[in-house]
Protein backbone atom coordinates (compact mmCIF):
# COMPACT_ATOMS: atom_id res chain seq x y z
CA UNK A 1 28.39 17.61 -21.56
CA UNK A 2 27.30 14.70 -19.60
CA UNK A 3 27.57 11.62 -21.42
CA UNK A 4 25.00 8.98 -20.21
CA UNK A 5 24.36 5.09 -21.11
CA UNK A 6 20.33 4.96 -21.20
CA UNK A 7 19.25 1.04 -21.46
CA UNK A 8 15.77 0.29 -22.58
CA UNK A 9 14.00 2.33 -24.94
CA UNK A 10 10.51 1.81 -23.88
CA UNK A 11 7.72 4.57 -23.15
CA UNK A 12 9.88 5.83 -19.77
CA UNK A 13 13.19 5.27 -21.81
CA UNK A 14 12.62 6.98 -24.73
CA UNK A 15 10.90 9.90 -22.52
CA UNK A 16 13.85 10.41 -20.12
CA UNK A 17 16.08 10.29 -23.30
CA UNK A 18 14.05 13.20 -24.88
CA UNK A 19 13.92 15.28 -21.54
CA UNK A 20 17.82 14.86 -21.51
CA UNK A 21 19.11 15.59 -24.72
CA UNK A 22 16.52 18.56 -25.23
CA UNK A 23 18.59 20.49 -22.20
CA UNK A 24 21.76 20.86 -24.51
CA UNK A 25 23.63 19.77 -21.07
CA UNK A 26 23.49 15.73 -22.06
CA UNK A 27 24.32 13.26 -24.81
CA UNK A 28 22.32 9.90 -24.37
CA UNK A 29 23.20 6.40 -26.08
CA UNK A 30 19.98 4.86 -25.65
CA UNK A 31 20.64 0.85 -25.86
CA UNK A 32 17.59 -1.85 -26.84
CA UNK A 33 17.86 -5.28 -27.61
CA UNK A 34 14.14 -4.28 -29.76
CA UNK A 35 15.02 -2.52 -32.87
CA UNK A 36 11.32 -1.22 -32.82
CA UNK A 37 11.84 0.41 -29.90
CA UNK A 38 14.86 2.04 -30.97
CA UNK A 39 12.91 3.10 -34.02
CA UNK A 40 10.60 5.28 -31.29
CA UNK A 41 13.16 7.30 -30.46
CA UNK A 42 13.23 10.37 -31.84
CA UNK A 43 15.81 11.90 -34.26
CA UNK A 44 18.13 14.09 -32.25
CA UNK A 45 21.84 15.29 -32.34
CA UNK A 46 22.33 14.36 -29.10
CA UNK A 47 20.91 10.73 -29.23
CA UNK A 48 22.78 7.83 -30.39
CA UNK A 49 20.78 4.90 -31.19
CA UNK A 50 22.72 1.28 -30.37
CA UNK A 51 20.82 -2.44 -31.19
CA UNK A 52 22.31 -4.16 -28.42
CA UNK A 53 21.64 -6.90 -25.55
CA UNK A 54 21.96 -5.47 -22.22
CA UNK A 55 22.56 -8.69 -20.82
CA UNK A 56 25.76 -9.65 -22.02
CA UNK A 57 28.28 -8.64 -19.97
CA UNK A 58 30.97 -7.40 -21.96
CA UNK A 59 29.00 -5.86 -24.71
CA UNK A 60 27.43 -3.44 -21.27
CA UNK A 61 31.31 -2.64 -20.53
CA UNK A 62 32.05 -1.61 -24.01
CA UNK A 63 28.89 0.54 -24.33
CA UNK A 64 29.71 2.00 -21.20
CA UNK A 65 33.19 3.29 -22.27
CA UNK A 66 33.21 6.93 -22.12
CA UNK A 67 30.05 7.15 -20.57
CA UNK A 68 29.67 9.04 -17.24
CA UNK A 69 26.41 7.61 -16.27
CA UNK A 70 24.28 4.58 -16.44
CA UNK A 71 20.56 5.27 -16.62
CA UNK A 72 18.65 1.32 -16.64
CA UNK A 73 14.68 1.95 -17.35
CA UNK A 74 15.10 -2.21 -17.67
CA UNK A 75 12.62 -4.29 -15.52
CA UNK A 76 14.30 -4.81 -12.41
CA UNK A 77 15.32 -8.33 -12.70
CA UNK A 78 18.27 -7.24 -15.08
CA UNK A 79 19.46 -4.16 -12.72
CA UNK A 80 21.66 -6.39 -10.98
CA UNK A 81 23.86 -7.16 -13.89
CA UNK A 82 24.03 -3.48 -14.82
CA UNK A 83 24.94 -2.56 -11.43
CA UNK A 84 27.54 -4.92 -11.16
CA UNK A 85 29.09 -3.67 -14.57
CA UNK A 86 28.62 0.16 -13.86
CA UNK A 87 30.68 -0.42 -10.70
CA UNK A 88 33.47 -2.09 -12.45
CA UNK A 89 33.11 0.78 -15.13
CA UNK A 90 33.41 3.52 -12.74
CA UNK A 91 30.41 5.09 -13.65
CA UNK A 92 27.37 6.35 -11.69
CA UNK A 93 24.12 4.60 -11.83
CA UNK A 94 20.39 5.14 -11.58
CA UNK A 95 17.24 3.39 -12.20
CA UNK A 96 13.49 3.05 -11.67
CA UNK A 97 13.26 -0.39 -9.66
CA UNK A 98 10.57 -1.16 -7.45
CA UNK A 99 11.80 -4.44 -6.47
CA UNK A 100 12.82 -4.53 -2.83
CA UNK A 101 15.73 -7.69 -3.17
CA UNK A 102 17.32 -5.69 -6.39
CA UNK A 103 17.71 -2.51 -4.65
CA UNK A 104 19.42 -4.15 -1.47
CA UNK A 105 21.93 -5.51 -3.93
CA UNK A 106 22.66 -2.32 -5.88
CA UNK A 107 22.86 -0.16 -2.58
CA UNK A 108 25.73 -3.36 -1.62
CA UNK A 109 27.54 -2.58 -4.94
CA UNK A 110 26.90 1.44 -4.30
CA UNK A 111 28.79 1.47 -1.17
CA UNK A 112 32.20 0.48 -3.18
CA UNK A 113 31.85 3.45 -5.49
CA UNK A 114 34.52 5.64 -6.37
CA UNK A 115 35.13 9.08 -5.49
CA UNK A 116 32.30 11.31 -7.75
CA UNK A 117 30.21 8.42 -9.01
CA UNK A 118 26.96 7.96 -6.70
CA UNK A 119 24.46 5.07 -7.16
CA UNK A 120 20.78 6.09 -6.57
CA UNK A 121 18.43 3.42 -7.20
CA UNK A 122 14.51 4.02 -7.05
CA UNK A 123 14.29 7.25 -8.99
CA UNK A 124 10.67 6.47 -10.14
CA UNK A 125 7.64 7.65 -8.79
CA UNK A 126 6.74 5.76 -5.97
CA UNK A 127 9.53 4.69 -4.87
CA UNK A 128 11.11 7.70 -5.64
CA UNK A 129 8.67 11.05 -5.45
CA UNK A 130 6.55 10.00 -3.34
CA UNK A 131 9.67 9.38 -0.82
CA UNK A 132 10.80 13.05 -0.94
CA UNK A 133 6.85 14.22 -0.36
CA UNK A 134 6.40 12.22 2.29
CA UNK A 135 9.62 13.25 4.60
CA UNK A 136 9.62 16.89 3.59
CA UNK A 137 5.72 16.77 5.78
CA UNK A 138 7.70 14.76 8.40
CA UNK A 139 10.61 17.25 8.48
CA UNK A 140 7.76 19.97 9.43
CA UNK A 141 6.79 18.21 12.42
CA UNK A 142 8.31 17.93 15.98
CA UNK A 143 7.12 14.32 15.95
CA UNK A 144 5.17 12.40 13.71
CA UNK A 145 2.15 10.26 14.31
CA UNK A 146 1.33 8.64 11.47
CA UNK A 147 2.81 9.30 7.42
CA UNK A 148 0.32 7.88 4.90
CA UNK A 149 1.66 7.51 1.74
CA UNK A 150 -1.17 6.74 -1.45
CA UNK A 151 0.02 6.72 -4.78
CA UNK A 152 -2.07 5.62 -8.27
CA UNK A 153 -1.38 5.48 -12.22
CA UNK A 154 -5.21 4.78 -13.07
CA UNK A 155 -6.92 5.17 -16.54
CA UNK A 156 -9.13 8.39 -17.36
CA UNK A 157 -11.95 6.10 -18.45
CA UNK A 158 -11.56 2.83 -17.23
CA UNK A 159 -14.40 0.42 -18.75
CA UNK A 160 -13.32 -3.22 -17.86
CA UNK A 161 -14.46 -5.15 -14.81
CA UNK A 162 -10.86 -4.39 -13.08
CA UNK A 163 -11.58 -0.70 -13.73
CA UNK A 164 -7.88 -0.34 -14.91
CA UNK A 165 -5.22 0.23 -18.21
CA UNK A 166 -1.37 -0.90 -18.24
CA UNK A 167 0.40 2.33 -17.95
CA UNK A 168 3.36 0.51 -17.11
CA UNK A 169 5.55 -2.53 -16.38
CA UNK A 170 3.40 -5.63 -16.11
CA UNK A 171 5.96 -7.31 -14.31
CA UNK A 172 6.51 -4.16 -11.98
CA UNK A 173 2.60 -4.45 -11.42
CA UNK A 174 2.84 -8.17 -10.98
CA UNK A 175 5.81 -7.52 -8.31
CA UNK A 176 3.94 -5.05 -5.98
CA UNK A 177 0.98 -6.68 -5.81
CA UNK A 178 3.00 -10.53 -4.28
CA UNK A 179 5.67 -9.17 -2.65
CA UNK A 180 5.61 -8.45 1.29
CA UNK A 181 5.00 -4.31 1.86
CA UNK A 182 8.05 -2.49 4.32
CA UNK A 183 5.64 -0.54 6.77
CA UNK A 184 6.11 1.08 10.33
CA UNK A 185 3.87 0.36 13.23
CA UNK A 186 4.11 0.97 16.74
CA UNK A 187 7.65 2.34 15.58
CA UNK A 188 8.99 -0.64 14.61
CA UNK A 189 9.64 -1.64 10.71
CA UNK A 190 7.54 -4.92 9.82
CA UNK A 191 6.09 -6.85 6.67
CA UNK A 192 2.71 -6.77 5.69
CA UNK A 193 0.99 -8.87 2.87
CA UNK A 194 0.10 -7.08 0.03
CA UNK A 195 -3.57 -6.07 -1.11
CA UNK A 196 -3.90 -6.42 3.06
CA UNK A 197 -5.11 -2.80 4.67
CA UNK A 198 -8.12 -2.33 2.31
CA UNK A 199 -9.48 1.51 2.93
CA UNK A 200 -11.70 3.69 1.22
CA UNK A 201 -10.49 7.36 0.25
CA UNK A 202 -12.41 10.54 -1.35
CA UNK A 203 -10.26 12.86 -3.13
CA UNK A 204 -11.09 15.84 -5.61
CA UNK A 205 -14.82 14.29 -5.07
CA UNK A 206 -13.42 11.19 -6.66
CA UNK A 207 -13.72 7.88 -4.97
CA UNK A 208 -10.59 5.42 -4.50
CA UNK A 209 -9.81 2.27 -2.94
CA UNK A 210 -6.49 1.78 -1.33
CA UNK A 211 -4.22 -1.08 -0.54
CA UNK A 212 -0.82 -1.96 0.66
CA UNK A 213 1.27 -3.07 -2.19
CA UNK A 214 5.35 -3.66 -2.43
CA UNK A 215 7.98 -1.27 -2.72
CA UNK A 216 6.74 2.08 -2.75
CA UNK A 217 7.68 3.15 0.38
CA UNK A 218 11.46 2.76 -1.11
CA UNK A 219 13.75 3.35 2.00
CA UNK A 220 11.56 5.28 3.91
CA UNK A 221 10.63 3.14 6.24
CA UNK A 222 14.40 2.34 7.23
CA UNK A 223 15.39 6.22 7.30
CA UNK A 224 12.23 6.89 9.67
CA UNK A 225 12.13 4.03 12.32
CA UNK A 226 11.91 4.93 15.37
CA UNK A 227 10.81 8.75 14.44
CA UNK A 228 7.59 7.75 12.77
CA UNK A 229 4.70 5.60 14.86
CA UNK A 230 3.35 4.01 11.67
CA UNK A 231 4.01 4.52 8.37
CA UNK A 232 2.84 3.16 5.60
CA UNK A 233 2.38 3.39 1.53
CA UNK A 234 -0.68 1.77 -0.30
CA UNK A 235 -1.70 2.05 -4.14
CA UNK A 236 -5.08 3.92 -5.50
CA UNK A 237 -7.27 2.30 -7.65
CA UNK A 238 -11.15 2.35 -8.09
CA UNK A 239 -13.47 0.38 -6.07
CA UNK A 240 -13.44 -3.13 -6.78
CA UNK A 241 -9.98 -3.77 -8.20
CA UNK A 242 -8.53 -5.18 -5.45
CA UNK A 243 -10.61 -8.09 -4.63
CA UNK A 244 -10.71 -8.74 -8.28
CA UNK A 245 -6.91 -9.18 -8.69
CA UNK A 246 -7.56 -11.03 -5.03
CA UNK A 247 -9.25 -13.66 -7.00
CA UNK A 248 -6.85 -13.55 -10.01
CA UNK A 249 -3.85 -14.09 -7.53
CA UNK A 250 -4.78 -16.28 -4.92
CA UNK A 251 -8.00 -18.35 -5.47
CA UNK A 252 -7.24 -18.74 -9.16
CA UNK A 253 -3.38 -18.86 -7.70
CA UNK A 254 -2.15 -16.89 -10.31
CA UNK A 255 0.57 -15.35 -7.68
CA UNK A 256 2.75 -18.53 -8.11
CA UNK A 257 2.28 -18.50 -12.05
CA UNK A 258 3.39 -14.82 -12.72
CA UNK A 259 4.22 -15.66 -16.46
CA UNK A 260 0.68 -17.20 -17.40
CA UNK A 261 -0.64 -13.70 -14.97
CA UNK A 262 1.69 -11.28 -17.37
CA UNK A 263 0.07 -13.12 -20.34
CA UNK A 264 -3.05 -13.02 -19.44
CA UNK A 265 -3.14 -9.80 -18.13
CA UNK A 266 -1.32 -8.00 -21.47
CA UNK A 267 -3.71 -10.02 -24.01
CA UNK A 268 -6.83 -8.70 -22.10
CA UNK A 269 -6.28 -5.20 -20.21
CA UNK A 270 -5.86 -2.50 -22.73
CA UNK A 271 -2.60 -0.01 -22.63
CA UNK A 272 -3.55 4.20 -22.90
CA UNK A 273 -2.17 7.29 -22.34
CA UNK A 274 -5.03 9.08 -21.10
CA UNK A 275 -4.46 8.51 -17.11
CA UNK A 276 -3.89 10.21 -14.50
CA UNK A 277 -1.35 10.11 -11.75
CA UNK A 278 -2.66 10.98 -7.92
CA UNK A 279 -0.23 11.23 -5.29
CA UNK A 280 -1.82 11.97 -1.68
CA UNK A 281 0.84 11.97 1.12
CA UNK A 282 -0.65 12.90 4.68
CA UNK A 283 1.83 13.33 8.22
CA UNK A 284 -0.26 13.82 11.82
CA UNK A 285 1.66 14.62 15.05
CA UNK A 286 2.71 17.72 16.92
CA UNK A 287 4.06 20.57 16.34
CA UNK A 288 4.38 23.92 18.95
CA UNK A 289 1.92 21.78 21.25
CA UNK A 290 -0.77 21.25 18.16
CA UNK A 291 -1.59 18.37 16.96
CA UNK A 292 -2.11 18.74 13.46
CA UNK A 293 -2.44 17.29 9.56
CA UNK A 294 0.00 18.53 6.41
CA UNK A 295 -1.16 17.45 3.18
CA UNK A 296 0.31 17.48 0.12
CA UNK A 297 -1.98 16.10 -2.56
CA UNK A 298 -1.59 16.04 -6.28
CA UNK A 299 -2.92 14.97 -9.83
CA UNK A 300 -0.61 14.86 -12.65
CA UNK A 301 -2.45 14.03 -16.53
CA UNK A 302 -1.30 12.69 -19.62
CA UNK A 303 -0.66 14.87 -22.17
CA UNK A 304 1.27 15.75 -25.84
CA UNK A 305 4.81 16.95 -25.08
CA UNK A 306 6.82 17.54 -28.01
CA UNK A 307 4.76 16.37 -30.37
CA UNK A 308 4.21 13.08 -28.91
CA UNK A 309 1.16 11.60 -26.55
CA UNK A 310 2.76 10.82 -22.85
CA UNK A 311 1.39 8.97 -20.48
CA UNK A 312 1.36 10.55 -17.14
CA UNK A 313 3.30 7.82 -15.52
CA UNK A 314 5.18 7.83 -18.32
CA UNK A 315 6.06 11.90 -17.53
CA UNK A 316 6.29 11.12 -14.21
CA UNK A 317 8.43 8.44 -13.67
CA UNK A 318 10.56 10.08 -16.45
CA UNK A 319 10.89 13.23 -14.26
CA UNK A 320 11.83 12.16 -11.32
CA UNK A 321 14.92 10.04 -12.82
CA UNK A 322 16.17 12.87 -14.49
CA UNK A 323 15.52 15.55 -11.47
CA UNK A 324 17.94 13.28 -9.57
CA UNK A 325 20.12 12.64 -12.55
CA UNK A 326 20.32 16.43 -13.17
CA UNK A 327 20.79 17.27 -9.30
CA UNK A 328 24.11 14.50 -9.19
CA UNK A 329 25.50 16.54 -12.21
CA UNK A 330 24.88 20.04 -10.41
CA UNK A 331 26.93 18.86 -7.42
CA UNK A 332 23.69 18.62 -5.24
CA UNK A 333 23.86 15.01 -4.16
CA UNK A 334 26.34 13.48 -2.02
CA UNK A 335 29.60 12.94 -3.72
CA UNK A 336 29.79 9.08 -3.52
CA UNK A 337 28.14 6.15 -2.65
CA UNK A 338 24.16 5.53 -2.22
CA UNK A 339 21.74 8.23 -2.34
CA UNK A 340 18.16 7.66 -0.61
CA UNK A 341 15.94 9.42 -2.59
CA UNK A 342 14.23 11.18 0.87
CA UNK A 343 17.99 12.74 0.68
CA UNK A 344 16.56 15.39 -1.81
CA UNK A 345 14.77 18.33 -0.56
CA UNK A 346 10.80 18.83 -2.08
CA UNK A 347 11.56 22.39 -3.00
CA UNK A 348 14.86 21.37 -4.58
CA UNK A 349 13.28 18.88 -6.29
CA UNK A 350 9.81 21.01 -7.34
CA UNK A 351 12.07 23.83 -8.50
CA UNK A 352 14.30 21.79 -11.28
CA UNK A 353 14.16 22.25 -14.29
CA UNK A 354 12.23 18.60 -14.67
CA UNK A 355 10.45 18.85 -11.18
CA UNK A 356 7.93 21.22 -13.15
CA UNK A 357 5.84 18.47 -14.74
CA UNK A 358 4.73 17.92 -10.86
CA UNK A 359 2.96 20.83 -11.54
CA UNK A 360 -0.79 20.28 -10.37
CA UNK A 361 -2.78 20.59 -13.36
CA UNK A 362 -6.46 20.54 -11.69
CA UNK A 363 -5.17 21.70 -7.97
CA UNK A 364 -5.89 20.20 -5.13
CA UNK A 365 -5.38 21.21 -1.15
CA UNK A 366 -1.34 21.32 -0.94
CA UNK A 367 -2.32 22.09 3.01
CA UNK A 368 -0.36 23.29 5.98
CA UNK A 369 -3.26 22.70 8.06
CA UNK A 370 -2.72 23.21 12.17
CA UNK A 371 -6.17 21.39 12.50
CA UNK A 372 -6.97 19.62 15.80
CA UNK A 373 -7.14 16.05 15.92
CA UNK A 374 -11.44 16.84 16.45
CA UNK A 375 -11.98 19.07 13.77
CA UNK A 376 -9.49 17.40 11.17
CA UNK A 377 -11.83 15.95 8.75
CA UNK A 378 -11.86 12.01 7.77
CA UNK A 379 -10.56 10.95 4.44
CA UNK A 380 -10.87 7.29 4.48
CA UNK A 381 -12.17 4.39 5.91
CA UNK A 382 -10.40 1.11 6.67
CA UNK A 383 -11.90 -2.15 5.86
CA UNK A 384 -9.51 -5.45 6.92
């Protein structure tokens, strides 16, 4: 039995912890500094329930004592801490970080792992998922054109002016929205500013906005330069919610007060569980002499597993971490160091035993379309 150190017991915690210990294959010792939160977790043999602060130091190294694996669904500004501990503990790691500066660091520490332990930052959603969808359309190319990446956690029924719900991390949302966006263009890996690259997209007969946003792309952009001609990932949301948090962040220059932002933004925007994940990831170029568009689009819902109401960034996020957790305990990921998450095949992925809440539950075109560049129809429309 795998024994793994989960810290933070929050929605995604407490969901990866059930999704582990209901396999039989994994004992969890879920850690939270919040005794409500530890209350949340359900009653399991296989769970072990610790009140604990993840940031001191040598508390993390005891609680990590005959542990195999760390798991941190922490915000990202305490990964590094827990990074630096699992590598003196000799233990693997894994965690859900967006943050671009945090995941440089642990893929530093990852690199001085021992033999069998692997460190595999960014097992979230996007960056994470959307990561693996995106090459596998690459890998079915000769060369590739252009790789759009579009990725959104929106409410079922949103009904404020910003025509959204906190499904997750504020201070993750916070984070993408201020911090420079990794793209490709013209082949070449550059910045962009985020909510820059404003377009307009239709899918399922729904309308979308889409902007570029931070972190997403996860290492993408590094494995494809030079292979890709642009690249880039943007974030969904309905028309009008980017110039809204435009005017939030920068002429009410809320970007440089993020705390008095997180406030504001938690007192006023309401949390659910009825949303909806949409992941559209599109690759142009040529193959056998065609130029042509793969698709491989997706909605994901919210919905009662086990009893309880999930989110479906909640069962999303939760997913993907323990698809690669899973996959590093079946001997299917590289047997040391850092592991991209592009390293993992779609279909390997799709076909876990967790990869199955990617199910589409309304389908949508998962295309292998060989459509010429004049009959390929148009999705979106930029506005800069």
């Amino acid at each position: 039995m795998h024994r793994v150190l989960l810290l933070g017991g929050g929605k995604i915690g407490r969901t990866i912890a059930r999704f582990l210990a209901g396999t039989r294959d994994y004992s969890v010792r879920v850690v939270d500094a919040d005794a409500r939160a530890l209350d949340a977790i359900p009653d399991h043999p296989r769970i072990e329930r610790v009140l604990a602060d993840a940031t001191d130091r040598r508390a993390l190294l005891r609680l990590l004592r005959e542990r195999d694996s760390v798991v941190s669904s922490l915000g990202f500004r305490f990964n590094p801490l827990v990074a630096e501990t699992a590598l003196e503990a000799g233990v693997s790691y894994f965690d859900l970080t967006e943050d671009v500066t945090t995941t440089k660091l642990v893929r530093e520490l990852g690199a001085r792992t021992k033999p069998g332990r692997v460190f595999v930052p960014q097992c979230g959603l996007a960056p994470g998922f959307v990561g693996i969808a995106g090459n596998s359309l690459a890998k079915r190319l000769d060369s590739v054109d252009v790789l759009a990446l579009r990725v959104g956690a929106l409410p079922l029924y949103p009904t404020n002016a910003l025509k959204y719900a906190l499904t997750w991390s504020t201070d993750g949302l916070i984070n993408e929205y201020c911090n420079p966006c990794d793209v490709i263009a013209d082949g070449r890996r550059r910045e962009v500013t985020a909510l820059e690259g404003l377009e307009e997209i239709s899918i399922d007969g729904v309308r979308y906005e889409a902007f570029h946003t931070s972190g997403g792309v996860g290492t993408l952009a590094e494995t494809l330069e030079g292979r890709v001609r642009e690249l880039d990932y943007k974030t969904l949301r309905y028309p009008g919610h980017r110039d809204r948090m435009q005017f939030l962040l920068h002429d009410m220059r809320l970007a440089s007060r993020r705390e008095l932002l997180k406030e504001l933004l938690e007192q006023a925007v309401p949390m659910t569980t009825q949303d909806v994940v949409v992941v559209l990831c599109e690759a142009r170029g040529m193959r056998q002499g065609d130029y042509v568009q793969l698709s491989d689009a997706r909605k994901v819902y919210g919905r009662r597993i086990d009893g309880e109401d999930m989110s479906a960034i909640q069962i999303t996020a939760a997913a993907s971490l323990s698809v690669m957790l899973d996959l590093h305990v079946a001997g299917l990921l590289p047997k040391r160091g850092v592991v991209k998450q592009e390293d993992v095949e779609l279909d390997v992925f799709l076909g876990s035993r967790f990869g199955r809440y990617f199910d589409v539950v309304r389908p949508l075109a998962l295309s292998d379309g060989a459509k010429s560049r004049k009959d390929a129809p148009s999705r979106r429309t930029a506005r800069r």
